[in-house]
Protein backbone atom coordinates (compact mmCIF):
# COMPACT_ATOMS: atom_id res chain seq x y z
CA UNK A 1 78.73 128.15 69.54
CA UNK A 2 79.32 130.46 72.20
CA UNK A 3 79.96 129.76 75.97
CA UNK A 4 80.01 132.20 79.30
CA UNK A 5 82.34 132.92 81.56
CA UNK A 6 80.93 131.74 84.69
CA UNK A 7 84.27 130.63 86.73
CA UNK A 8 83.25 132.11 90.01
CA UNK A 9 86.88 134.56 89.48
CA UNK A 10 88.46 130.96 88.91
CA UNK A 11 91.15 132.72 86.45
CA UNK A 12 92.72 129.34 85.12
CA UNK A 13 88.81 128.16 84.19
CA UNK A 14 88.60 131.02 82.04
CA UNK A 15 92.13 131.33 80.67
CA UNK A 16 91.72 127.55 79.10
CA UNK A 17 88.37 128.70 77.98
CA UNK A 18 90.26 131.04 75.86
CA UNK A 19 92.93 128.77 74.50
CA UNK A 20 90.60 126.10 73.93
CA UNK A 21 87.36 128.06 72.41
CA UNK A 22 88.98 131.58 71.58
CA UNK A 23 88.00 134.86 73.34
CA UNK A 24 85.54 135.28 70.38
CA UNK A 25 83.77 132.77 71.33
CA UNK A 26 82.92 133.60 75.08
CA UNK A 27 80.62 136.13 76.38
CA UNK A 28 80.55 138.05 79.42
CA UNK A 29 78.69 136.00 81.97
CA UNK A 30 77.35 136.45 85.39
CA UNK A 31 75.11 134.21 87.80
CA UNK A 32 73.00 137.72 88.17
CA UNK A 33 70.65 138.25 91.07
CA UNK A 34 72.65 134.90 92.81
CA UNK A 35 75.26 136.96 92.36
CA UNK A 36 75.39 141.07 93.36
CA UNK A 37 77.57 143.81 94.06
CA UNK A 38 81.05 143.22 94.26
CA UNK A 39 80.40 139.43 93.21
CA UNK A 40 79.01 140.87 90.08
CA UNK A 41 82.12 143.43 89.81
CA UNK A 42 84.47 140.73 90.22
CA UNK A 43 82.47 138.71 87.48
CA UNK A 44 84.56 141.12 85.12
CA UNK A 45 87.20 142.08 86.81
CA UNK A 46 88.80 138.71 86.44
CA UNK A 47 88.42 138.20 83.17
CA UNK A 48 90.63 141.40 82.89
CA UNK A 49 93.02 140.16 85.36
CA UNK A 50 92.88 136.65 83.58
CA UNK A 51 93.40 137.21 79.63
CA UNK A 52 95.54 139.65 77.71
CA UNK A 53 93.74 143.58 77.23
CA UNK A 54 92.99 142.67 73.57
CA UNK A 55 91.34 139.14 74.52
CA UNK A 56 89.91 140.66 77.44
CA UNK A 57 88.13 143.12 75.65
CA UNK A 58 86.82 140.72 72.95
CA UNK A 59 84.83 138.99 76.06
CA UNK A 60 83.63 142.06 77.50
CA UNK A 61 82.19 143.33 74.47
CA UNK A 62 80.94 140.30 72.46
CA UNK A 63 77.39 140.44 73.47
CA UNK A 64 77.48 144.18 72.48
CA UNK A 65 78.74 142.97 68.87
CA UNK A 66 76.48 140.30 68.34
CA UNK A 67 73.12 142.45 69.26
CA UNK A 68 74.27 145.17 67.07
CA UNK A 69 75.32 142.61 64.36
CA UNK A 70 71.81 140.96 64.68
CA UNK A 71 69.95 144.72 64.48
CA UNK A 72 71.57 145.73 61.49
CA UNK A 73 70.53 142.62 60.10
């Protein structure tokens, strides 16, 4: 199972996401066209600001992994 991280920048939402689910298991997410510009920026820049650079990054590039995962399959 995999769950977004739609906290609207609430960085202790997303931080007990992580402990409780693991960064693998969240995906980047946005409430895109509600949200634009530097709503959307902020959509990732707290999740930088929020976890570790390693757990960070495994959030920010999950939904890469799992389309190239599902390709190659």
């Amino acid at each position: 199972m995999w769950y977004d991280t739609v906290a609207h920048g609430h960085v202790p939402a997303v931080r007990a996401a992580a402990d409780s689910y693991g960064a693998d298991r969240l995906l980047l997410g946005t409430d895109f066209p509600y949200q634009s510009g530097q709503q959307l920026c902020r959509a990732v820049s707290f999740i930088e600001e929020a976890l570790p650079p390693e757990r960070a990054e495994q959030v920010l590039t999950a939904g890469a992994r799992l389309l190239s995962r599902r390709q190659a399959a």
